[in-house]
C-alpha atoms as a PDB file:
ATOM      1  CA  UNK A   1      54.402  52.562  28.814  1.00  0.00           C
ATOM      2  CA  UNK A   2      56.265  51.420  31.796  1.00  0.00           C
ATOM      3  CA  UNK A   3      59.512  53.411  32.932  1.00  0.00           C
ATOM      4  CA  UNK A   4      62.829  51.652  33.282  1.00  0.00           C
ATOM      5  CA  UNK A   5      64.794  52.662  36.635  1.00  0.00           C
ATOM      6  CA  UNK A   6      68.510  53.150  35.817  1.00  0.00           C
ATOM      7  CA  UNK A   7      70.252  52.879  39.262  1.00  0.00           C
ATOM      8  CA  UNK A   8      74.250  52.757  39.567  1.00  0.00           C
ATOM      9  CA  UNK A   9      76.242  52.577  42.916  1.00  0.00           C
ATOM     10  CA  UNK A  10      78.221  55.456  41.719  1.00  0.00           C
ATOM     11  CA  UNK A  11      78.162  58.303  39.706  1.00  0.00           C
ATOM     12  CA  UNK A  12      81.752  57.268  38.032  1.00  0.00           C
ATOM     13  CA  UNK A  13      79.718  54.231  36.719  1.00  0.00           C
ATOM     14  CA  UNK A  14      77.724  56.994  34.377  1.00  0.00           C
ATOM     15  CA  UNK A  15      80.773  56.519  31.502  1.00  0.00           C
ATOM     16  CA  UNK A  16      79.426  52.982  31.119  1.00  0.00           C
ATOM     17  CA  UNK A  17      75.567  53.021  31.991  1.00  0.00           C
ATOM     18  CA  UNK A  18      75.232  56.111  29.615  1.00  0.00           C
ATOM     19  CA  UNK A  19      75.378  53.484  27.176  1.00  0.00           C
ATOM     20  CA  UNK A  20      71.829  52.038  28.492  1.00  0.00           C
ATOM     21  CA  UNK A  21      70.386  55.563  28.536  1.00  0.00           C
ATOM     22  CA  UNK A  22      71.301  56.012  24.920  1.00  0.00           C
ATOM     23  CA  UNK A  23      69.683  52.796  23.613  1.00  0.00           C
ATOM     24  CA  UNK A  24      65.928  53.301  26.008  1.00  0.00           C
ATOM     25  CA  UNK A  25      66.138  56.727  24.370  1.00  0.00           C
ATOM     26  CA  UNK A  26      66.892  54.942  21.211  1.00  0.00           C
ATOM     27  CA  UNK A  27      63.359  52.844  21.606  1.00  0.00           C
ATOM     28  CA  UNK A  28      61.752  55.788  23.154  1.00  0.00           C
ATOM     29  CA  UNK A  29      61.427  54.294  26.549  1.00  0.00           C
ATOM     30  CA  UNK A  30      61.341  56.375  29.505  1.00  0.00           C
ATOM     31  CA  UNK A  31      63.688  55.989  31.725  1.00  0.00           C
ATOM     32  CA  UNK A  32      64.855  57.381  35.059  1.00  0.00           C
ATOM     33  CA  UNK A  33      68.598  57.336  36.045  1.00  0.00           C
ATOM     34  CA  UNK A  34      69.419  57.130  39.774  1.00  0.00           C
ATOM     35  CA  UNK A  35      72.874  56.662  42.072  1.00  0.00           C
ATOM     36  CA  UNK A  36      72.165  54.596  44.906  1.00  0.00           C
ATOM     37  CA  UNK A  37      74.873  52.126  46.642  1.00  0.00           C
ATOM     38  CA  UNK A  38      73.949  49.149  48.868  1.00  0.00           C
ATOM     39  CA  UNK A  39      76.533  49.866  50.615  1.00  0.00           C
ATOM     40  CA  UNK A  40      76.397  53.649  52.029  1.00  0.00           C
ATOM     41  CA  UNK A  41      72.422  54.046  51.379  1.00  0.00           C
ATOM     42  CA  UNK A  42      70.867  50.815  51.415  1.00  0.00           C
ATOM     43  CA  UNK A  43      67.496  51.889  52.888  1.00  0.00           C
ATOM     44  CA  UNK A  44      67.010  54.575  49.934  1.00  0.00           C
ATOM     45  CA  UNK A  45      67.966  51.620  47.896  1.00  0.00           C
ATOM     46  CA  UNK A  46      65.426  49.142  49.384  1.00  0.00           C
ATOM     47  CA  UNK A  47      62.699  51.887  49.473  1.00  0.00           C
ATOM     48  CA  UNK A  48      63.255  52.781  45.763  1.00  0.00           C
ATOM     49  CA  UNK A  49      62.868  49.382  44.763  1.00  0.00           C
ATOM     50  CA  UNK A  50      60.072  48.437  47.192  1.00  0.00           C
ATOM     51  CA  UNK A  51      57.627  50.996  45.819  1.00  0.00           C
ATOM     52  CA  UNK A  52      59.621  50.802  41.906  1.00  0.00           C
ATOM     53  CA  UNK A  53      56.126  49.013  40.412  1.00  0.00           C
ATOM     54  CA  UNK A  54      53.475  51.702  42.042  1.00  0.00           C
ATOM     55  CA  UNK A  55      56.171  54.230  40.586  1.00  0.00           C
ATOM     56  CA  UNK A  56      55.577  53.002  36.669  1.00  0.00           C
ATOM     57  CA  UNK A  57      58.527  50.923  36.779  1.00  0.00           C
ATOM     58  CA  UNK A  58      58.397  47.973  34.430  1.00  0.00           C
ATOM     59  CA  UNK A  59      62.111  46.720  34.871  1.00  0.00           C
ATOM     60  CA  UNK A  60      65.420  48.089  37.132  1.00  0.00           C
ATOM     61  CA  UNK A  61      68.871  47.880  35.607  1.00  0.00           C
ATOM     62  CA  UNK A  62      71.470  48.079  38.128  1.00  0.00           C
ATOM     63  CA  UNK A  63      74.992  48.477  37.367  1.00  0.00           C
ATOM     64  CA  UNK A  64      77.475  48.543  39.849  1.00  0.00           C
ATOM     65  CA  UNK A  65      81.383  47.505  40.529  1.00  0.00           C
ATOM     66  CA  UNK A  66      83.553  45.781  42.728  1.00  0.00           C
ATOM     67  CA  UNK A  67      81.299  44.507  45.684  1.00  0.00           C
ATOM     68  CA  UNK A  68      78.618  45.047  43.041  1.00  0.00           C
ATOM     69  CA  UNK A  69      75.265  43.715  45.150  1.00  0.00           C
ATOM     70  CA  UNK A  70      73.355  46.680  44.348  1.00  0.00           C
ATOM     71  CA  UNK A  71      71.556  44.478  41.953  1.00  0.00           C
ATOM     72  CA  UNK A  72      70.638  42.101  44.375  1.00  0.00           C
ATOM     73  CA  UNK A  73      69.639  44.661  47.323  1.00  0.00           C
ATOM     74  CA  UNK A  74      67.277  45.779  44.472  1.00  0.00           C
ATOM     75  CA  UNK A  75      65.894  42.603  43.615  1.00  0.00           C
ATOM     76  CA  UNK A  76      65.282  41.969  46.797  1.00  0.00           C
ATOM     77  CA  UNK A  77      62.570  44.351  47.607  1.00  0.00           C
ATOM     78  CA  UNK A  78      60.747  44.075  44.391  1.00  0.00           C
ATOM     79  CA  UNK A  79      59.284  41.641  42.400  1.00  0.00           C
ATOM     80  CA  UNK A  80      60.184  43.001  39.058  1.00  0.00           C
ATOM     81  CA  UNK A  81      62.673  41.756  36.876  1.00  0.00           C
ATOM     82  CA  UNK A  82      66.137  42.985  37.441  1.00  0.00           C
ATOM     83  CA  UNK A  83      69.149  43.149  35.403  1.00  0.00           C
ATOM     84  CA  UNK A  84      72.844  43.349  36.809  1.00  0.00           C
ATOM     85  CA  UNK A  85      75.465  45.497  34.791  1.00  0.00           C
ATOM     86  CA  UNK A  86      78.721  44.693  36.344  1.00  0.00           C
ATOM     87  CA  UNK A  87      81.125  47.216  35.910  1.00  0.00           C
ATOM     88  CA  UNK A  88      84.741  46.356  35.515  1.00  0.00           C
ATOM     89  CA  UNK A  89      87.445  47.238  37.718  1.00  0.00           C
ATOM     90  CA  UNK A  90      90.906  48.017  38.676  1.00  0.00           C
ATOM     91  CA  UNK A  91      90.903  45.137  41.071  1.00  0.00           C
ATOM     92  CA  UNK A  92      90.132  42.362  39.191  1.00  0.00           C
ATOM     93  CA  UNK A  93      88.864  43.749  35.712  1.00  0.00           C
ATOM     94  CA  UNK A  94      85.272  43.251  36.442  1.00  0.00           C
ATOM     95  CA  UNK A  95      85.191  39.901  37.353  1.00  0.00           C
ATOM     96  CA  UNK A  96      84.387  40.669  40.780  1.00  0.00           C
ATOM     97  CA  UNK A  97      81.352  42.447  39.801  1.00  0.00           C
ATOM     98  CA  UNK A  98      80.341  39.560  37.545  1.00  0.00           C
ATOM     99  CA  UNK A  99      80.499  36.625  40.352  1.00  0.00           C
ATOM    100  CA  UNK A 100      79.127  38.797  43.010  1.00  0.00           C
ATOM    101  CA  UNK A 101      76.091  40.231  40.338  1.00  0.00           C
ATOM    102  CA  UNK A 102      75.393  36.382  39.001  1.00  0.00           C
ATOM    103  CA  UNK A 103      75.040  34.483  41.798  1.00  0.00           C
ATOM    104  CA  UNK A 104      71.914  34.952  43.859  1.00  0.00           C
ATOM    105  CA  UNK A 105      70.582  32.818  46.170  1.00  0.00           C
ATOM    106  CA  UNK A 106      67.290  31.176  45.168  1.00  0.00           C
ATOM    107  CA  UNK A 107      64.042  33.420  45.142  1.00  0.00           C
ATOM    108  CA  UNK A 108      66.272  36.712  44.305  1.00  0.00           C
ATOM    109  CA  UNK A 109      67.418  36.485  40.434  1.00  0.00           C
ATOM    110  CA  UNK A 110      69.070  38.701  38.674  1.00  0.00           C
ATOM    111  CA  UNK A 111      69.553  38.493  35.146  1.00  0.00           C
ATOM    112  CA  UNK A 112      73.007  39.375  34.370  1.00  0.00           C
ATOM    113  CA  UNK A 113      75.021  41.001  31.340  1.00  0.00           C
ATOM    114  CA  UNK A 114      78.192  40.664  30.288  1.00  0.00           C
ATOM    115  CA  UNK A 115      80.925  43.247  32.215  1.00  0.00           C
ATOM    116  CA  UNK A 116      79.963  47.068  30.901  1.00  0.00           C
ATOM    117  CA  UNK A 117      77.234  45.373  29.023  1.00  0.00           C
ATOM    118  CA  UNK A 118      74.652  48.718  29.265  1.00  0.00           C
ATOM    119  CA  UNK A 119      73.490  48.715  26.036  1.00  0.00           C
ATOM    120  CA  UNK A 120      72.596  44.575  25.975  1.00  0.00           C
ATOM    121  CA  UNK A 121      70.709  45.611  29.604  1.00  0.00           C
ATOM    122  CA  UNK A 122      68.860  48.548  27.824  1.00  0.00           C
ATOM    123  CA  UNK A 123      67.847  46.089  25.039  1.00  0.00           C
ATOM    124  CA  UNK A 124      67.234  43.422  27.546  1.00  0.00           C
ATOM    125  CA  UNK A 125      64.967  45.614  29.000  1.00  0.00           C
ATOM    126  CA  UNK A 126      63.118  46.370  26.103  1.00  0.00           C
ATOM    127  CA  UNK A 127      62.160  42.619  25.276  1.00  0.00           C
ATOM    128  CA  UNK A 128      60.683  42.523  28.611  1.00  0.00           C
ATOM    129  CA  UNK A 129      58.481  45.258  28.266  1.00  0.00           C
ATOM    130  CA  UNK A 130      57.930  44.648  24.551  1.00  0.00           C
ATOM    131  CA  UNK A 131      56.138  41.297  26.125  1.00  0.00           C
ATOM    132  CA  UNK A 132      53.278  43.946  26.267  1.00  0.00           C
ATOM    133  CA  UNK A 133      53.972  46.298  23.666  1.00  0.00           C
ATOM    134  CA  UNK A 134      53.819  45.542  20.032  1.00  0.00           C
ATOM    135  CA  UNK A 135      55.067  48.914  19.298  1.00  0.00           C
ATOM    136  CA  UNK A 136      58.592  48.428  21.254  1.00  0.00           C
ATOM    137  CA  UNK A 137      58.414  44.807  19.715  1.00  0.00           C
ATOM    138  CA  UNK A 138      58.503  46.023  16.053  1.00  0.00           C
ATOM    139  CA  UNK A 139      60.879  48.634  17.157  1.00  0.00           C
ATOM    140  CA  UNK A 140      63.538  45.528  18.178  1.00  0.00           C
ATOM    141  CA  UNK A 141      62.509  43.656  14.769  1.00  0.00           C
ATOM    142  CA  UNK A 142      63.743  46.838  13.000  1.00  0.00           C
ATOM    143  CA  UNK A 143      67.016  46.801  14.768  1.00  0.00           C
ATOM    144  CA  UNK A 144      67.713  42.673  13.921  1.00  0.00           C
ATOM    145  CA  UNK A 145      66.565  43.007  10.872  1.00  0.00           C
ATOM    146  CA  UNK A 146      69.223  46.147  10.245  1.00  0.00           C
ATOM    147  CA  UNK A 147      71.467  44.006  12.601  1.00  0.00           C
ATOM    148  CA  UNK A 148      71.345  41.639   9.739  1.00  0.00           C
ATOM    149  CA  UNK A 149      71.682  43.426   7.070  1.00  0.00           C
ATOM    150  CA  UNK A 150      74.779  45.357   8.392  1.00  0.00           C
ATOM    151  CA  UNK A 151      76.574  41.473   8.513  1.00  0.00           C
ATOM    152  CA  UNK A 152      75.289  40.888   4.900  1.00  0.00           C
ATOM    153  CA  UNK A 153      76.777  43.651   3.791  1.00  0.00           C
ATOM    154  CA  UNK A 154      80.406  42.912   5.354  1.00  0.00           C
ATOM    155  CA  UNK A 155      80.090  39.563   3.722  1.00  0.00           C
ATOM    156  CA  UNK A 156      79.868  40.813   0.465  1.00  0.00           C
ATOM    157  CA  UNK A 157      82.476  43.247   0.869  1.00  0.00           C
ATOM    158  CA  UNK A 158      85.085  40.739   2.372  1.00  0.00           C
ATOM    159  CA  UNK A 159      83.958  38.401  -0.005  1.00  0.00           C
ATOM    160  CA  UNK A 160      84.995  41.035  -2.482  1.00  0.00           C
ATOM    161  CA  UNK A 161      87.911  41.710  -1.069  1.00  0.00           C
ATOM    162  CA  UNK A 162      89.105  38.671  -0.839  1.00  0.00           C
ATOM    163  CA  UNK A 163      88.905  37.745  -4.208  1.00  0.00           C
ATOM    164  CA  UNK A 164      91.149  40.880  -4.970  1.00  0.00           C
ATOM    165  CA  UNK A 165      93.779  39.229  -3.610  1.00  0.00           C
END
């Protein structure tokens, strides 16, 4: 199974991205989980991502705030699918990170979660490797399907509840 790279452009970010860790570990992905900024250390950046596919990489999440283009720097120098976490702020309360994560110039996407959205990147992930692996794709089933049921459930309760009133 491919590996998922975890980069962030600072180790402060680790509060949010820990989120992403927690749901590969929750499909049993393997993951690695990197700081890098494109900002103080873009060539370890660029040379991470440039050899991220002969490295077992399947997909790079990148989550990063304020300035937030390690995503891009990433996507860059790879040709593997990339998905921006932007992480929100003092400044502007993330959406600095979301405008400068979402809009790449043509030939360079990056898919883009909402701000502090680890855990939709880590499942985001998943669906793109689970284009090859029937395993992780019954794995994400079982979580819609208990998705689901979870909502059925508070519909019967509030439904219950409300005729108590």
């Amino acid at each position: 199974m491919k590996k998922v790279a975890v980069i962030m452009g600072s180790d402060s970010d680790f509060k949010v991205v820990q989120k992403a860790v927690l749901k590969l570990k929750e499909f049993d992905v393997p993951y690695e989980v990197h700081v890098m900024s494109a900002h103080r250390t873009p060539d370890a950046a660029a040379e991470f991502s440039k050899n991220a596919r002969k490295n077992g990489f399947g997909v790079i999440i990148a989550a990063a705030g304020m300035a937030a283009h390690l995503a891009g720097v990433l996507a860059a120098h790879t040709t593997l699918p990339v998905i921006g976490i932007p992480i929100k702020s003092a400044a502007f309360d993330g959406m600095d990170a979301l405008l400068a994560t979402v809009m790449m110039p043509p030939g360079i996407p990056v898919s883009t979660v909402g701000v502090d959205g680890a855990a939709n990147a880590a499942i985001l992930a998943v669906q793109m490797l689970a284009l090859s692996d029937e395993t992780l794709n019954t794995k994400l089933e079982a979580m819609k399907s208990e998705m689901a049921d979870t909502v059925a459930d508070k519909d019967a309760d509030i439904q219950r509840r409300a005729c108590e009133l």
